[in-house]
PDB file of N, CA and C in Angstrom:
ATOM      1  N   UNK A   1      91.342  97.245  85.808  1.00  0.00           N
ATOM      2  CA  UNK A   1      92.633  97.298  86.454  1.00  0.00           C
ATOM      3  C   UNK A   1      92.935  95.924  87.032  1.00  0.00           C
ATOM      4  N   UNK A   2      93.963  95.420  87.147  1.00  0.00           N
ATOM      5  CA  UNK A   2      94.336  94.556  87.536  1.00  0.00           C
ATOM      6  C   UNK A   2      95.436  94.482  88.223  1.00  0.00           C
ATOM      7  N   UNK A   3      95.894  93.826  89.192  1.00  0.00           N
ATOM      8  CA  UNK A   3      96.659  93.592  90.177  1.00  0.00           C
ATOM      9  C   UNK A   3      98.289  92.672  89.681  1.00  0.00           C
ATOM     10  N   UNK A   4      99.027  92.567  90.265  1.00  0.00           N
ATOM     11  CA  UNK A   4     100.047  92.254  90.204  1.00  0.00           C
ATOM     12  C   UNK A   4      99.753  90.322  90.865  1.00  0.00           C
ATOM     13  N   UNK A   5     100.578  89.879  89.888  1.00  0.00           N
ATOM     14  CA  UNK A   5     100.095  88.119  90.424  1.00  0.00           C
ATOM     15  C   UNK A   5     100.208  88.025  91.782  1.00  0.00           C
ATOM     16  N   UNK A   6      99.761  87.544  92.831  1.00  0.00           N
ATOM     17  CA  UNK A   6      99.730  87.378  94.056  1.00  0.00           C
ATOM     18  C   UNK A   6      99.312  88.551  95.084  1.00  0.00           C
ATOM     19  N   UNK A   7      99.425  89.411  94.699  1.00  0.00           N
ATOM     20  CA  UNK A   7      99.143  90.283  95.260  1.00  0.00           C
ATOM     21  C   UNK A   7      97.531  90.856  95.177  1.00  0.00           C
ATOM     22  N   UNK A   8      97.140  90.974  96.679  1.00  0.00           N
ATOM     23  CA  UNK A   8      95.606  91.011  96.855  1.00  0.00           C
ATOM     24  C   UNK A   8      94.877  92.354  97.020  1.00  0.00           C
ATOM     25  N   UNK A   9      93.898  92.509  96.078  1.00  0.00           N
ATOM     26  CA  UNK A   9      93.275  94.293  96.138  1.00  0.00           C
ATOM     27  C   UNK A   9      92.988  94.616  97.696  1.00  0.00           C
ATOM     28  N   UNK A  10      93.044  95.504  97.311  1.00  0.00           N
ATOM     29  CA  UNK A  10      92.293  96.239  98.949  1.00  0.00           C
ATOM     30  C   UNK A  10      91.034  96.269  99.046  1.00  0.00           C
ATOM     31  N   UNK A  11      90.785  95.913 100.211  1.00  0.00           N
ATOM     32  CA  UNK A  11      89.142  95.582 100.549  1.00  0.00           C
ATOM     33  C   UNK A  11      88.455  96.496 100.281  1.00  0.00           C
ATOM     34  N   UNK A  12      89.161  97.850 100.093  1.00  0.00           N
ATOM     35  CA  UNK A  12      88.580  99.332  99.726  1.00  0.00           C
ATOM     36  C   UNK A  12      87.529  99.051  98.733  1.00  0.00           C
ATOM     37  N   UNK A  13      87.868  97.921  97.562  1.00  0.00           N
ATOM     38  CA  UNK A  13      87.424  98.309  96.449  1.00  0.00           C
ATOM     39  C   UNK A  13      86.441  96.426  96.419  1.00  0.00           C
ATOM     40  N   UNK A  14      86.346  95.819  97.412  1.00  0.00           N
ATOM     41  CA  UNK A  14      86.074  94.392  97.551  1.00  0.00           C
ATOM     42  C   UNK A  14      84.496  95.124  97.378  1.00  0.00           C
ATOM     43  N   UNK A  15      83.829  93.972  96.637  1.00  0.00           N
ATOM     44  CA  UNK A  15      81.894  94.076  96.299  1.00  0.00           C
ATOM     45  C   UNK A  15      81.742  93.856  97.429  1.00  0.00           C
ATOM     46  N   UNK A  16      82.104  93.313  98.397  1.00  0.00           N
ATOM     47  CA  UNK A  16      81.396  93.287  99.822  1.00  0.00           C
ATOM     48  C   UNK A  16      81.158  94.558 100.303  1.00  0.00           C
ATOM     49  N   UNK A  17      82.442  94.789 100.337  1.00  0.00           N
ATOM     50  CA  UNK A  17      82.836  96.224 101.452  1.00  0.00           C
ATOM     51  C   UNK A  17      81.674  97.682 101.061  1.00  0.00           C
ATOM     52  N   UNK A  18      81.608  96.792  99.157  1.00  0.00           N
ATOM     53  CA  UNK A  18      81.379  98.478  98.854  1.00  0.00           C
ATOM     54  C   UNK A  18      79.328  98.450  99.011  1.00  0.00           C
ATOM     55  N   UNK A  19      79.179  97.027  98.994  1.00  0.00           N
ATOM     56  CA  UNK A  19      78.102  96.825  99.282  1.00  0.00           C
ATOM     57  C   UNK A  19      77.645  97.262 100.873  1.00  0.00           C
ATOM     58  N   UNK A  20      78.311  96.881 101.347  1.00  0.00           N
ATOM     59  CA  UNK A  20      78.095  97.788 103.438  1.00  0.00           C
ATOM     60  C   UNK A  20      78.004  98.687 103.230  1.00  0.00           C
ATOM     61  N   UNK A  21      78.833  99.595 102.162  1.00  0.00           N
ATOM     62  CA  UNK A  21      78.848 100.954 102.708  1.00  0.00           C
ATOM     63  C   UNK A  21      77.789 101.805 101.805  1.00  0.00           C
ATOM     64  N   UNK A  22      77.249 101.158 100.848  1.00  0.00           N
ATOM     65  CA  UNK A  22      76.043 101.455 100.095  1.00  0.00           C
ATOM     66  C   UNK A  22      75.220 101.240 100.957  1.00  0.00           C
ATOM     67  N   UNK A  23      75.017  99.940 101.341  1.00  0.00           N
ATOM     68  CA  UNK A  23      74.056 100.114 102.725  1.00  0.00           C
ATOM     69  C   UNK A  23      74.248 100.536 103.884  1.00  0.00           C
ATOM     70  N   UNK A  24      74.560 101.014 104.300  1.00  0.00           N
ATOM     71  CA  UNK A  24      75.197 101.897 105.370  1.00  0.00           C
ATOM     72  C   UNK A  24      74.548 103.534 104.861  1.00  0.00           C
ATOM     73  N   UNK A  25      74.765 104.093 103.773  1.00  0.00           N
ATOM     74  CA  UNK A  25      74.485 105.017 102.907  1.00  0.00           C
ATOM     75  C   UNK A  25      72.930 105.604 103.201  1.00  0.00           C
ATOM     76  N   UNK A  26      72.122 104.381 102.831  1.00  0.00           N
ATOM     77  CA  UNK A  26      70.783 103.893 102.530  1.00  0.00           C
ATOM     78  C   UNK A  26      70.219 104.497 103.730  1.00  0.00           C
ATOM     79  N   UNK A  27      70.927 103.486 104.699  1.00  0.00           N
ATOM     80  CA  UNK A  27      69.881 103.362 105.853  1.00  0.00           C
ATOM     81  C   UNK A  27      69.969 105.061 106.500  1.00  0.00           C
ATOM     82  N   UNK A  28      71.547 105.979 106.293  1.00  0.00           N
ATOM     83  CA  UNK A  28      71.442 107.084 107.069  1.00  0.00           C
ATOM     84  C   UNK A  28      70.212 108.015 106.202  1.00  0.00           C
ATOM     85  N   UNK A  29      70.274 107.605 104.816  1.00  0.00           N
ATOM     86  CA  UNK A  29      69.467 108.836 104.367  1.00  0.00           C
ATOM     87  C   UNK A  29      67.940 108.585 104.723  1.00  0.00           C
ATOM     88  N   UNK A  30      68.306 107.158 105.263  1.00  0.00           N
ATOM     89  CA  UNK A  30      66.083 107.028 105.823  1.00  0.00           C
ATOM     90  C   UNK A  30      65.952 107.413 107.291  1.00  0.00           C
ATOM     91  N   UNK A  31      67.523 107.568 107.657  1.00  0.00           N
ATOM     92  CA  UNK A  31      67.197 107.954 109.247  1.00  0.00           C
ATOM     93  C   UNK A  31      66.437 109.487 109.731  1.00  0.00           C
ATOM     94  N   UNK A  32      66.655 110.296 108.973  1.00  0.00           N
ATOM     95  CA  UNK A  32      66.161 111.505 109.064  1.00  0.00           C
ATOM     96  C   UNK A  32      65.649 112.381 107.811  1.00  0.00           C
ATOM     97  N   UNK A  33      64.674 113.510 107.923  1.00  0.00           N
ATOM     98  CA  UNK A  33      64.572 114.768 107.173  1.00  0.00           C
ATOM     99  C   UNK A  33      65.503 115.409 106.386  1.00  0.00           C
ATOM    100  N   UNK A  34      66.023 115.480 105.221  1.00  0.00           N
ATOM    101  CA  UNK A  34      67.287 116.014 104.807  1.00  0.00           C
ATOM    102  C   UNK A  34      66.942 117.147 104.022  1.00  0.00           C
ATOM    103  N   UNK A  35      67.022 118.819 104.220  1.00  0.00           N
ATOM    104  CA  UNK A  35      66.888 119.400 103.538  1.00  0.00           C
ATOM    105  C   UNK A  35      67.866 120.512 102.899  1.00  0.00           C
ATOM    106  N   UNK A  36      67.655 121.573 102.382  1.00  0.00           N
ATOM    107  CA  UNK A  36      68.678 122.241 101.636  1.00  0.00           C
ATOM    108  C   UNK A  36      68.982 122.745 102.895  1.00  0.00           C
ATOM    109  N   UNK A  37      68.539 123.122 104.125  1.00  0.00           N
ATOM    110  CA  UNK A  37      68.885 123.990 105.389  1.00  0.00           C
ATOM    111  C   UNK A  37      69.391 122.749 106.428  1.00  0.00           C
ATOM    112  N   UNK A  38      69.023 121.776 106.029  1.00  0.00           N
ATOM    113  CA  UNK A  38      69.824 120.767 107.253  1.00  0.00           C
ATOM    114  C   UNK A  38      70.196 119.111 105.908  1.00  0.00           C
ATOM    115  N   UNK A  39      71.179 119.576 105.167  1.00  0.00           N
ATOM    116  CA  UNK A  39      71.327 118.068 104.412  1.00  0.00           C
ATOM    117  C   UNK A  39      72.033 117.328 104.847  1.00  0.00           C
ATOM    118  N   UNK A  40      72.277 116.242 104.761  1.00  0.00           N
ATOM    119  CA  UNK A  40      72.922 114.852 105.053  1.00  0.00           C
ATOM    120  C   UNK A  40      73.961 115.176 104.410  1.00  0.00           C
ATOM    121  N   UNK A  41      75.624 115.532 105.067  1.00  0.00           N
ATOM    122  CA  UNK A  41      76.991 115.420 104.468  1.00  0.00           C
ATOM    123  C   UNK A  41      77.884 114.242 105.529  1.00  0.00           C
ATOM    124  N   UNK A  42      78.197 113.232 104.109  1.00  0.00           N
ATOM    125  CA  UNK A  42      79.028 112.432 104.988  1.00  0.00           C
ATOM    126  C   UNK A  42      80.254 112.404 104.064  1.00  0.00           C
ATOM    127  N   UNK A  43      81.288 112.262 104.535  1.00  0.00           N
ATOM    128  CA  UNK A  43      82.868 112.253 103.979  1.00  0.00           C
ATOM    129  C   UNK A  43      82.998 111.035 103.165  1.00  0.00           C
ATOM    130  N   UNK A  44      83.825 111.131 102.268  1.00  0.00           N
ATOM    131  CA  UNK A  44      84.255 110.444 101.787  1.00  0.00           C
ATOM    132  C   UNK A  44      83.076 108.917 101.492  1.00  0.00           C
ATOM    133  N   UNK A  45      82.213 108.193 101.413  1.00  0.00           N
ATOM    134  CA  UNK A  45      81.060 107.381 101.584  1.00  0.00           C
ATOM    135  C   UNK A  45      81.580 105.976 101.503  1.00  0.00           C
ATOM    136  N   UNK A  46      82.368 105.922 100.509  1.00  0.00           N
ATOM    137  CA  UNK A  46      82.423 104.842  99.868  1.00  0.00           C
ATOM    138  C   UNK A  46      84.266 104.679  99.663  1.00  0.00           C
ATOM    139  N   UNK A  47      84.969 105.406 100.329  1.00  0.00           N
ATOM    140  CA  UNK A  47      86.314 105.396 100.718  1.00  0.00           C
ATOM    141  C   UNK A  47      86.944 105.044  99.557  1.00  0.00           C
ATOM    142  N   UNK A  48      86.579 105.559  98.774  1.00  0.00           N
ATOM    143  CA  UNK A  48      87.431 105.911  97.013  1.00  0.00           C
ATOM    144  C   UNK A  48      88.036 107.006  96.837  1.00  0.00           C
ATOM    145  N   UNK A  49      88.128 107.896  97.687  1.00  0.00           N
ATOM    146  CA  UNK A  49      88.325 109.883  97.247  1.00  0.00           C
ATOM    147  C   UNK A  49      88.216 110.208  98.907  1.00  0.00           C
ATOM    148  N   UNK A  50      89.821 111.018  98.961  1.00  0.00           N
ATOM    149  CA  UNK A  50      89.628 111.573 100.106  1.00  0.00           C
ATOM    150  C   UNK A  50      88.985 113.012  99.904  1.00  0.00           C
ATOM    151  N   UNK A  51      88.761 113.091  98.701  1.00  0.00           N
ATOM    152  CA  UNK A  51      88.246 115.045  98.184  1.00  0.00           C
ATOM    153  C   UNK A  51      86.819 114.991  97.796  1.00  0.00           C
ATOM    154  N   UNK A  52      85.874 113.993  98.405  1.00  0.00           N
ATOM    155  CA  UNK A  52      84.736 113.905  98.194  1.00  0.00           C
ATOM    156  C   UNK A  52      83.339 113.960  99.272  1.00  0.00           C
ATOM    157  N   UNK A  53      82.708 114.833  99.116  1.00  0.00           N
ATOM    158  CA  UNK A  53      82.037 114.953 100.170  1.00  0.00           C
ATOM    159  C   UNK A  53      80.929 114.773  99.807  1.00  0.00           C
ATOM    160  N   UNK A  54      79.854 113.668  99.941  1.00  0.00           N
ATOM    161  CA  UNK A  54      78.602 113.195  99.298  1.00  0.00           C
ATOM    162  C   UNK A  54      77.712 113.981 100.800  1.00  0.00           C
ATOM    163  N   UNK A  55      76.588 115.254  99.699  1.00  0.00           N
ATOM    164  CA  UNK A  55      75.608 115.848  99.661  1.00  0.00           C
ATOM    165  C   UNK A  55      74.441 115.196  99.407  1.00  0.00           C
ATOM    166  N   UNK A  56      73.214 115.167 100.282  1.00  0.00           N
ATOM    167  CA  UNK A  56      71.893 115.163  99.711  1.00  0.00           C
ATOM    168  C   UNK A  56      70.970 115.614 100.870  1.00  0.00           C
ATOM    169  N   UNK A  57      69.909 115.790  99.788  1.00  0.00           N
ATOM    170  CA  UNK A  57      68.710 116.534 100.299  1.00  0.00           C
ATOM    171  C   UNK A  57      67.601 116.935  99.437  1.00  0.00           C
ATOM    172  N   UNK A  58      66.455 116.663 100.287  1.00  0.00           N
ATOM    173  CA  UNK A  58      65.061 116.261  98.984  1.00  0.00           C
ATOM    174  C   UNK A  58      64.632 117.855  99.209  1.00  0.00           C
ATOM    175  N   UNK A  59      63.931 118.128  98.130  1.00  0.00           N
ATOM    176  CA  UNK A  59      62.977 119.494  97.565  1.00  0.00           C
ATOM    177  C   UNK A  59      63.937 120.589  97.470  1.00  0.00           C
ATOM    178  N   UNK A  60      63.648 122.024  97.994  1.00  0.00           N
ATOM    179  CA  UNK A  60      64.314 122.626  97.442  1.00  0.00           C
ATOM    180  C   UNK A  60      64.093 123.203  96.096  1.00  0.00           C
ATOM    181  N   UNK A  61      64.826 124.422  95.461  1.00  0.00           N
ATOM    182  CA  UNK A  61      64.757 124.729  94.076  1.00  0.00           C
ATOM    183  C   UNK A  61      65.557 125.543  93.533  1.00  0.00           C
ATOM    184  N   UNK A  62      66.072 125.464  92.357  1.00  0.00           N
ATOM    185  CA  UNK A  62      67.738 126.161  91.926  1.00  0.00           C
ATOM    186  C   UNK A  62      68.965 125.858  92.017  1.00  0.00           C
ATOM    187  N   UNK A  63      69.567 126.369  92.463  1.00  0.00           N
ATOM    188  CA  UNK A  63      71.344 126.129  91.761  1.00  0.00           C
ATOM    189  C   UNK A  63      71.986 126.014  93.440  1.00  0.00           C
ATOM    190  N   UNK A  64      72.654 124.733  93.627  1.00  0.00           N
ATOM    191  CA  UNK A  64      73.739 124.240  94.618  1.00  0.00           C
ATOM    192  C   UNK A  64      74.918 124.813  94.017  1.00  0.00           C
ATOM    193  N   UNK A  65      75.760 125.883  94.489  1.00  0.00           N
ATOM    194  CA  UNK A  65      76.845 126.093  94.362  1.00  0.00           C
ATOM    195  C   UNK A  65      77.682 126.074  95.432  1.00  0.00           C
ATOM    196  N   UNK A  66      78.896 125.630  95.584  1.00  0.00           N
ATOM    197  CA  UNK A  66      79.858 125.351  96.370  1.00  0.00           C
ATOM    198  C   UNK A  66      81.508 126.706  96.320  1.00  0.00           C
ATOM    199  N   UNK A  67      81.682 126.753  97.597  1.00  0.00           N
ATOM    200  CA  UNK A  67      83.202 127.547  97.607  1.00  0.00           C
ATOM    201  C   UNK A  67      83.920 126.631  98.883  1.00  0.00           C
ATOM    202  N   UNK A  68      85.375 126.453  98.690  1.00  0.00           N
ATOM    203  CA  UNK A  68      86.169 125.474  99.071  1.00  0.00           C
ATOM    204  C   UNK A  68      87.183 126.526  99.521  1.00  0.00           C
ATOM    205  N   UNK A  69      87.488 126.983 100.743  1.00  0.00           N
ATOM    206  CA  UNK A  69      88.770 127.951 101.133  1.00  0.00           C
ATOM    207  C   UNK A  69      89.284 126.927 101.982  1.00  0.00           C
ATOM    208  N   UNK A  70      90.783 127.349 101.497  1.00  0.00           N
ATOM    209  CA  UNK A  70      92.047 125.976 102.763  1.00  0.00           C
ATOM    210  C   UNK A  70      92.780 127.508 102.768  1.00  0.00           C
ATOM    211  N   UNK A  71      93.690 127.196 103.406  1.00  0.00           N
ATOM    212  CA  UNK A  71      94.659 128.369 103.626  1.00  0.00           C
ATOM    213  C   UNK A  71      96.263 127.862 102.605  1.00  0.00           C
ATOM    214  N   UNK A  72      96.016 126.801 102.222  1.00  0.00           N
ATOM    215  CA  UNK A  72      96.978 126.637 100.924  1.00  0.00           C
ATOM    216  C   UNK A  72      96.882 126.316  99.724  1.00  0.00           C
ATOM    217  N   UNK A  73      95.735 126.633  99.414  1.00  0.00           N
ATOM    218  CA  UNK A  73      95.455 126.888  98.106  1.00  0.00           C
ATOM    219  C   UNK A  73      94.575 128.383  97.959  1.00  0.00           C
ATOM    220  N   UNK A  74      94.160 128.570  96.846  1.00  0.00           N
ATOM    221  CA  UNK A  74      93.018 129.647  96.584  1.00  0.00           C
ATOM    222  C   UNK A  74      91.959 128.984  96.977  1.00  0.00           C
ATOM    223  N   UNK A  75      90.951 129.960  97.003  1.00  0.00           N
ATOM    224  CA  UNK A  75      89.270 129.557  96.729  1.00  0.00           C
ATOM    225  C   UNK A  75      89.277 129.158  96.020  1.00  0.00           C
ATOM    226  N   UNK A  76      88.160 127.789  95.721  1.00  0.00           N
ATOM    227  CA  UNK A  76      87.488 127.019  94.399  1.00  0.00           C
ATOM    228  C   UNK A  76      86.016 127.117  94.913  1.00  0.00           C
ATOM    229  N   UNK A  77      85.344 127.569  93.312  1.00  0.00           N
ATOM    230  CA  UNK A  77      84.041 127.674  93.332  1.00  0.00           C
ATOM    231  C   UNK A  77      83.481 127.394  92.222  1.00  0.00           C
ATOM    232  N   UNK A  78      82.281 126.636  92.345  1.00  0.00           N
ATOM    233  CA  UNK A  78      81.637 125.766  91.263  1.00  0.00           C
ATOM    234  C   UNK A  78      80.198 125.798  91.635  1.00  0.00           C
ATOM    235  N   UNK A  79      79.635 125.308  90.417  1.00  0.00           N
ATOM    236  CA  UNK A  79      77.864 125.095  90.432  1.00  0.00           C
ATOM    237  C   UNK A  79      78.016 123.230  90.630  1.00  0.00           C
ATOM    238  N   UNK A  80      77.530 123.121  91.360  1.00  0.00           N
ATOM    239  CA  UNK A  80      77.607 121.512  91.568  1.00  0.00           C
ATOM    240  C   UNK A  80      76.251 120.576  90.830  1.00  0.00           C
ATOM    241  N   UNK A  81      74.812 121.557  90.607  1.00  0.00           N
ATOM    242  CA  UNK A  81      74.041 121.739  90.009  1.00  0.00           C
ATOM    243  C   UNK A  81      72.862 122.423  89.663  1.00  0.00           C
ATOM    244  N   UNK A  82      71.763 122.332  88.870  1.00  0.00           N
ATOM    245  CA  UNK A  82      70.681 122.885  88.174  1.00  0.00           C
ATOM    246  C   UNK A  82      69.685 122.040  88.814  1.00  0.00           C
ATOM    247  N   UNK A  83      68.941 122.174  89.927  1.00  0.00           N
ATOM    248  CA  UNK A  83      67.917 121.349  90.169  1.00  0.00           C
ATOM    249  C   UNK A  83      66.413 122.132  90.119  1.00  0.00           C
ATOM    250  N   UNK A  84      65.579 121.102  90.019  1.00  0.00           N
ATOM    251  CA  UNK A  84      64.143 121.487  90.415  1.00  0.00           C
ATOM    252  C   UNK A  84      63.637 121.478  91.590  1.00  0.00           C
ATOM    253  N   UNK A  85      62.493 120.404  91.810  1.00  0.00           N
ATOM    254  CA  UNK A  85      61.873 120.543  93.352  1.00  0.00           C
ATOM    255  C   UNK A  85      62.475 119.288  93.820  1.00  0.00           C
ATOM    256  N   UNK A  86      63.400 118.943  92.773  1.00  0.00           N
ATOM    257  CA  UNK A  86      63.999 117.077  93.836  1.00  0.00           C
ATOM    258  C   UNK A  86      65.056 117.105  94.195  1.00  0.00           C
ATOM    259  N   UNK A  87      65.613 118.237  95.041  1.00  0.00           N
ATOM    260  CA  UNK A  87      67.074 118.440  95.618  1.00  0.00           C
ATOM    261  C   UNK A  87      67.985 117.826  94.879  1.00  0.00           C
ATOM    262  N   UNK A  88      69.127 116.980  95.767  1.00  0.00           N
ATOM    263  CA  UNK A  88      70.313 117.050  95.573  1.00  0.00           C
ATOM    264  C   UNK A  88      70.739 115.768  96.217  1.00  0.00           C
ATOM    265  N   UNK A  89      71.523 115.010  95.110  1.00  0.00           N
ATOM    266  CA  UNK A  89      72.010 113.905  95.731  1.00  0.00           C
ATOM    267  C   UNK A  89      73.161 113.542  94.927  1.00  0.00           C
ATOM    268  N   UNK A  90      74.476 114.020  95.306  1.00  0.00           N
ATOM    269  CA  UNK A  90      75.650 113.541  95.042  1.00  0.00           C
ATOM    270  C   UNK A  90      76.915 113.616  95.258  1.00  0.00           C
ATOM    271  N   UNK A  91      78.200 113.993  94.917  1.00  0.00           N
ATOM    272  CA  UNK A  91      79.614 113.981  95.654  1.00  0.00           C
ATOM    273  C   UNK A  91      80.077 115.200  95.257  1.00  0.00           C
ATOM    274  N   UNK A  92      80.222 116.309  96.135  1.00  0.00           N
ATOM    275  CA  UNK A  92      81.016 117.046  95.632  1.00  0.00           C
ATOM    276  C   UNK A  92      81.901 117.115  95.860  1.00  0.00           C
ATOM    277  N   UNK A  93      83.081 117.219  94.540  1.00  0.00           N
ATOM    278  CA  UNK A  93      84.798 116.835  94.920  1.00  0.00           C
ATOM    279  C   UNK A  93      85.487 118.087  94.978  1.00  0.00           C
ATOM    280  N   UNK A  94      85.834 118.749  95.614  1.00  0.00           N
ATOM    281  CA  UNK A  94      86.306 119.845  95.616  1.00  0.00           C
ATOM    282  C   UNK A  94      87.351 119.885  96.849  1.00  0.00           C
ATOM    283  N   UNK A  95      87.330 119.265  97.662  1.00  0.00           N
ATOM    284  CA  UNK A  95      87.968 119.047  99.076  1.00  0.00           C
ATOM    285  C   UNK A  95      89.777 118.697  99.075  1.00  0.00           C
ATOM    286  N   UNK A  96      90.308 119.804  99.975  1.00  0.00           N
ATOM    287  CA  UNK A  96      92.226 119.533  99.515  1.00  0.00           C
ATOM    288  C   UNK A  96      92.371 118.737 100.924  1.00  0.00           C
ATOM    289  N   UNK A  97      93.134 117.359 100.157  1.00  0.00           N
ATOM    290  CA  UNK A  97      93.131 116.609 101.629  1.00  0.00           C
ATOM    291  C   UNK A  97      94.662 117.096 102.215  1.00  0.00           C
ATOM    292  N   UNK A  98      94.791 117.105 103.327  1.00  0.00           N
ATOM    293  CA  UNK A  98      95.380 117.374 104.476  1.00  0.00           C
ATOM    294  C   UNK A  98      95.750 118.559 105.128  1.00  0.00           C
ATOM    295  N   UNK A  99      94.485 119.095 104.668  1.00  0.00           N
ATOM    296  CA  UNK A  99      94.321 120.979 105.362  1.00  0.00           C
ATOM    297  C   UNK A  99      92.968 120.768 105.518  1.00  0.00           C
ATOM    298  N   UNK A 100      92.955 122.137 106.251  1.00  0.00           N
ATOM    299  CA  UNK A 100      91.424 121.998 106.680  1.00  0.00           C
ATOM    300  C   UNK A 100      90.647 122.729 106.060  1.00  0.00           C
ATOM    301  N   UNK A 101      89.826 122.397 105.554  1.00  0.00           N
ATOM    302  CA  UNK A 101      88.635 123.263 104.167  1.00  0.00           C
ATOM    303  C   UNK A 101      87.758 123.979 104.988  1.00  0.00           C
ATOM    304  N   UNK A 102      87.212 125.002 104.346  1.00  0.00           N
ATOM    305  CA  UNK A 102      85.682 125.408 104.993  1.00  0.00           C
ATOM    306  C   UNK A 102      84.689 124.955 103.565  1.00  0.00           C
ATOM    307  N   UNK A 103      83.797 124.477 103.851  1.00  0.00           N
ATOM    308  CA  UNK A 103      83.388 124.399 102.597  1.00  0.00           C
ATOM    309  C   UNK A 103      81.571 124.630 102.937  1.00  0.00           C
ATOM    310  N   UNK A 104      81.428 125.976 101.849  1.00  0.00           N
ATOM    311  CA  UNK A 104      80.205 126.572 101.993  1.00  0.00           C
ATOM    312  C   UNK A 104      79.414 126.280 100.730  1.00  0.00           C
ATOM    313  N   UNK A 105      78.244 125.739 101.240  1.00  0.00           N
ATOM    314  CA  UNK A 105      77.240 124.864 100.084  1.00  0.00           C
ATOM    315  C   UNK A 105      76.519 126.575  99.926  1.00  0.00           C
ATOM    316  N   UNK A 106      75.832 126.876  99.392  1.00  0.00           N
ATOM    317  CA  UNK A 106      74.182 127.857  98.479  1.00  0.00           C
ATOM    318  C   UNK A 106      73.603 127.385  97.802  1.00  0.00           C
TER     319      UNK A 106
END
């Protein structure tokens, strides 16, 4: 993608920025224990997707499925994945931005 002559990207998407917030990322998942009963959910991570909610958490075994209720849309429900004993580490997009979700991980 490319930009319009003079006109400057948003830092959103600058290798610096996205480098902080990778590290930023890093350091929370070494700050604590993350498991399927207490995982690490932080919003949005990397400020690309307001409908993304990056999940993780080590061990564990079986199927992460997700349900997404807002009060203006329906329920959405999905398998987010098939794991073994090495949990779960990634974004689930399911999130309607500017209502308020409940969103129940299994």
């Amino acid at each position: 993608m490319s930009y319009p002559s003079g006109t400057t990207p948003p830092k959103t998407y600058d290798s610096a920025t996205q480098a902080a917030r990778h590290t930023a990322l890093q350091a929370k998942k070494k700050s604590g224990t993350w498991t399927p009963q207490n995982p690490l959910l932080v919003m949005d991570p990397y400020g690309t997707t307001a409908s993304g909610l990056y999940v993780y958490f080590t061990g564990g075994s079986g199927q992460l499925s997700f349900t997404d209720a807002t009060s203006s849309v329906e329920d959405f429900s999905a398998v987010a994945a098939n794991h073994a004993d090495t949990g779960f580490e990634g974004l689930v997009v399911a999130l309607v931005p500017g209502t308020r979700n409940t969103l129940t991980l299994r």
